[in-house]
N, C-alpha and C. Protein backbone atom coordinates (compact mmCIF):
# COMPACT_ATOMS: atom_id res chain seq x y z
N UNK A 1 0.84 -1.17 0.00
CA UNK A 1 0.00 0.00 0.00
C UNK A 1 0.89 1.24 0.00
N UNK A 2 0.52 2.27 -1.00
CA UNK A 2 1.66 3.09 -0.81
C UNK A 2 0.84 4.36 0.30
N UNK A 3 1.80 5.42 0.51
CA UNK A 3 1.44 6.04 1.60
C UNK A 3 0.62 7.01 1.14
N UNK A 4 -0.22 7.57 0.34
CA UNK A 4 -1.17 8.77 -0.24
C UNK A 4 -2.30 7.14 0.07
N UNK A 5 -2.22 6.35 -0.35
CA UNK A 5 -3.47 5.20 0.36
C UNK A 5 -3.65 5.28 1.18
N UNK A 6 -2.86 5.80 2.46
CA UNK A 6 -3.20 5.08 3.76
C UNK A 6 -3.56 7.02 3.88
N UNK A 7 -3.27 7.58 3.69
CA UNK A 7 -3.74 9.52 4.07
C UNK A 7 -5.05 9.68 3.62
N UNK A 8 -5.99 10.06 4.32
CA UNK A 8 -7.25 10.26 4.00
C UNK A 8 -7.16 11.82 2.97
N UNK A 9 -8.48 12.30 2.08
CA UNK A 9 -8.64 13.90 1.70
C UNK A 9 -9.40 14.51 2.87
N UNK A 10 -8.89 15.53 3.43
CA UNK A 10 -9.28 16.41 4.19
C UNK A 10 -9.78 17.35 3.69
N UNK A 11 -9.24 17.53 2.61
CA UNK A 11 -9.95 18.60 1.61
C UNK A 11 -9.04 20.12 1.74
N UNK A 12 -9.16 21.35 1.20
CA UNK A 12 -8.46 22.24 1.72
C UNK A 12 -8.96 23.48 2.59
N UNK A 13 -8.06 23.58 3.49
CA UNK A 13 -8.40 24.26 4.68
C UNK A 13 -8.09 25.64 4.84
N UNK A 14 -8.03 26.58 5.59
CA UNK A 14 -7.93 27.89 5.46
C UNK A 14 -7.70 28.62 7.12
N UNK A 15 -6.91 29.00 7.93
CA UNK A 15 -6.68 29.26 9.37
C UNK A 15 -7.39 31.00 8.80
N UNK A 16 -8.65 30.45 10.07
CA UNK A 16 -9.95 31.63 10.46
C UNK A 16 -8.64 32.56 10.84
N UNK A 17 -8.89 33.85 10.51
CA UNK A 17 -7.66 35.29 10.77
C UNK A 17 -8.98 36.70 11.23
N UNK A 18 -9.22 37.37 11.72
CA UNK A 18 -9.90 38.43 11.33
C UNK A 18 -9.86 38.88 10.18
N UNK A 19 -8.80 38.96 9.64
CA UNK A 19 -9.25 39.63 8.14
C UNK A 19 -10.12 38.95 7.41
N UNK A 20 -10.28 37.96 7.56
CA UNK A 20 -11.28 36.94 6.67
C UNK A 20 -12.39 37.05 7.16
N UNK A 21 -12.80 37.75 8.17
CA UNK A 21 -14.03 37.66 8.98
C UNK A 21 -14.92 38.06 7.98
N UNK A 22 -15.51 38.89 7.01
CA UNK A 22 -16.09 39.71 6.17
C UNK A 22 -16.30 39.09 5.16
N UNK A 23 -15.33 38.44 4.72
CA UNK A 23 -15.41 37.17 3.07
C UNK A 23 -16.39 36.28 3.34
N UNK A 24 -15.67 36.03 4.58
CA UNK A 24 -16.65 34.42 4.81
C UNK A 24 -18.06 34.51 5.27
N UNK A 25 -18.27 35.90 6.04
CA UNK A 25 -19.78 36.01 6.30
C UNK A 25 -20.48 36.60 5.10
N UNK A 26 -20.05 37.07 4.39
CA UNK A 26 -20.80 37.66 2.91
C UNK A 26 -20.60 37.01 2.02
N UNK A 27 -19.75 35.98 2.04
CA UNK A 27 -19.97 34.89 0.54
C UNK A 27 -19.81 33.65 1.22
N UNK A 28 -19.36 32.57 0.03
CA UNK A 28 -19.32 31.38 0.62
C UNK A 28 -18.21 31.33 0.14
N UNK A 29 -17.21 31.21 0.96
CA UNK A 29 -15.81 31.01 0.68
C UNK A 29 -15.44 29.14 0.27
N UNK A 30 -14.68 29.14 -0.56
CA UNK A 30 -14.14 28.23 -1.24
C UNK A 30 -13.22 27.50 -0.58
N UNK A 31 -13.60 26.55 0.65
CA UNK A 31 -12.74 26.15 1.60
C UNK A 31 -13.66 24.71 2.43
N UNK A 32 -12.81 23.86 2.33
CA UNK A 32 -13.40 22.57 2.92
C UNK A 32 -13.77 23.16 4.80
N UNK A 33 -12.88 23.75 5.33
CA UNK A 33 -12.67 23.27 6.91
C UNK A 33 -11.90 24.86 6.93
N UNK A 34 -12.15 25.32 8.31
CA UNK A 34 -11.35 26.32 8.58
C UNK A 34 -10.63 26.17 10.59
N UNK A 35 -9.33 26.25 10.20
CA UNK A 35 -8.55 25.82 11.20
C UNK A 35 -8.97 27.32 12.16
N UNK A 36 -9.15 26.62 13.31
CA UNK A 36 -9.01 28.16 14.55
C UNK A 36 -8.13 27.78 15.87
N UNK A 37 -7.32 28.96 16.32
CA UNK A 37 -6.46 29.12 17.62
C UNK A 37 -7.55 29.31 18.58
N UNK A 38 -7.94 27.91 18.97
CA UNK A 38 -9.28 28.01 20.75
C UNK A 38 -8.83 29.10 21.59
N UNK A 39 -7.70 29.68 21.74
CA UNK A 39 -7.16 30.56 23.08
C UNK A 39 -8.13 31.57 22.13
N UNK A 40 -8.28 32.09 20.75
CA UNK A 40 -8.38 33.04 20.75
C UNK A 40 -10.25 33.45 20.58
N UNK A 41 -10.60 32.59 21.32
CA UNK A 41 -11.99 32.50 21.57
C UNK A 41 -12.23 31.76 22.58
N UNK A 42 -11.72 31.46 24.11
CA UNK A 42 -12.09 31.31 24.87
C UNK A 42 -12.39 32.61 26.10
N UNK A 43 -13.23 33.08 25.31
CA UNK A 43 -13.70 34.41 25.87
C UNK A 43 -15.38 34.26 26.17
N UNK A 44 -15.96 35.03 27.65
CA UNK A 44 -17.62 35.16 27.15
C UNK A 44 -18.33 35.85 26.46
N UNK A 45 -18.68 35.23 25.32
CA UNK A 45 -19.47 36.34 24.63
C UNK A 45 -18.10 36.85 23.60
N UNK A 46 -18.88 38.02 22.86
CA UNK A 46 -17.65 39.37 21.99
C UNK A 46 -18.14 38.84 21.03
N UNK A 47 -17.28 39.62 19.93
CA UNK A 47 -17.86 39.21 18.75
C UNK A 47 -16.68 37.94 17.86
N UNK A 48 -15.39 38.34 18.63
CA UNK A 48 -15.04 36.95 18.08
C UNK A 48 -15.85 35.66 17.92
N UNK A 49 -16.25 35.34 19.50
CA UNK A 49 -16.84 34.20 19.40
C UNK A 49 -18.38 34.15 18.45
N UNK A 50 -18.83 35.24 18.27
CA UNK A 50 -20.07 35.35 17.73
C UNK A 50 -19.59 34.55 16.06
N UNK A 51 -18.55 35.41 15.63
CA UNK A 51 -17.86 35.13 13.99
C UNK A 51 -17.58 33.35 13.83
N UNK A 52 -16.88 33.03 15.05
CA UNK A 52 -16.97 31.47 15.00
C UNK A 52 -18.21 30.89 15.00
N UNK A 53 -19.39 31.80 16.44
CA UNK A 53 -20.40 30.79 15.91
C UNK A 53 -21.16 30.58 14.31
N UNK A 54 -20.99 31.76 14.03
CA UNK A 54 -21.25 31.52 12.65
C UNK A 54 -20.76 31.03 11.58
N UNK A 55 -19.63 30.98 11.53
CA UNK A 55 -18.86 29.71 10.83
C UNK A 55 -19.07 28.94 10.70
N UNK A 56 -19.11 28.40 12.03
CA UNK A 56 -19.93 26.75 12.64
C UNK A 56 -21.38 26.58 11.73
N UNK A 57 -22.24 27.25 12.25
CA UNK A 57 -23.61 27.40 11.43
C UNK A 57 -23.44 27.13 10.24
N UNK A 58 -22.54 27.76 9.32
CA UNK A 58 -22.30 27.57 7.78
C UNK A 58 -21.88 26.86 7.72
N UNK A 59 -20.97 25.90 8.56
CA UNK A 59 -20.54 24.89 7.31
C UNK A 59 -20.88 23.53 8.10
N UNK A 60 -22.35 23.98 8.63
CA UNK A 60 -23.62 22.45 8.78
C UNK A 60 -24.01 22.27 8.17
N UNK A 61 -24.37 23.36 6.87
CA UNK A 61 -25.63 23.38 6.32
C UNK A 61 -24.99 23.09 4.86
């Protein structure tokens, strides 16, 4: 078995930044999965965490 057999597709991914905050809530960005730093949303409430929850939301559906 060679080794790209045994690696699953993850598809391609994109690390959530603020600057992207605006793309991704007004279009549908062209991205399997988006990687996030947890420290930088283990906060209560704000709007960071609001931007993740919505992320989340989008890419259930």
């Amino acid at each position: 078995m060679t080794r790209s057999a045994e690696i699953p597709r993850l598809g391609h991914g994109l690390g959530l930044r603020t600057v992207h905050y605006s793309d991704v809530l007004d279009g549908e960005p062209r991205v399997d999965w988006f990687e996030v730093i947890s420290e930088n949303y283990m906060i209560p409430g704000g709007r960071p965490l609001w931007i993740l929850e919505q992320v989340r939301a989008r890419s259930r559906s």
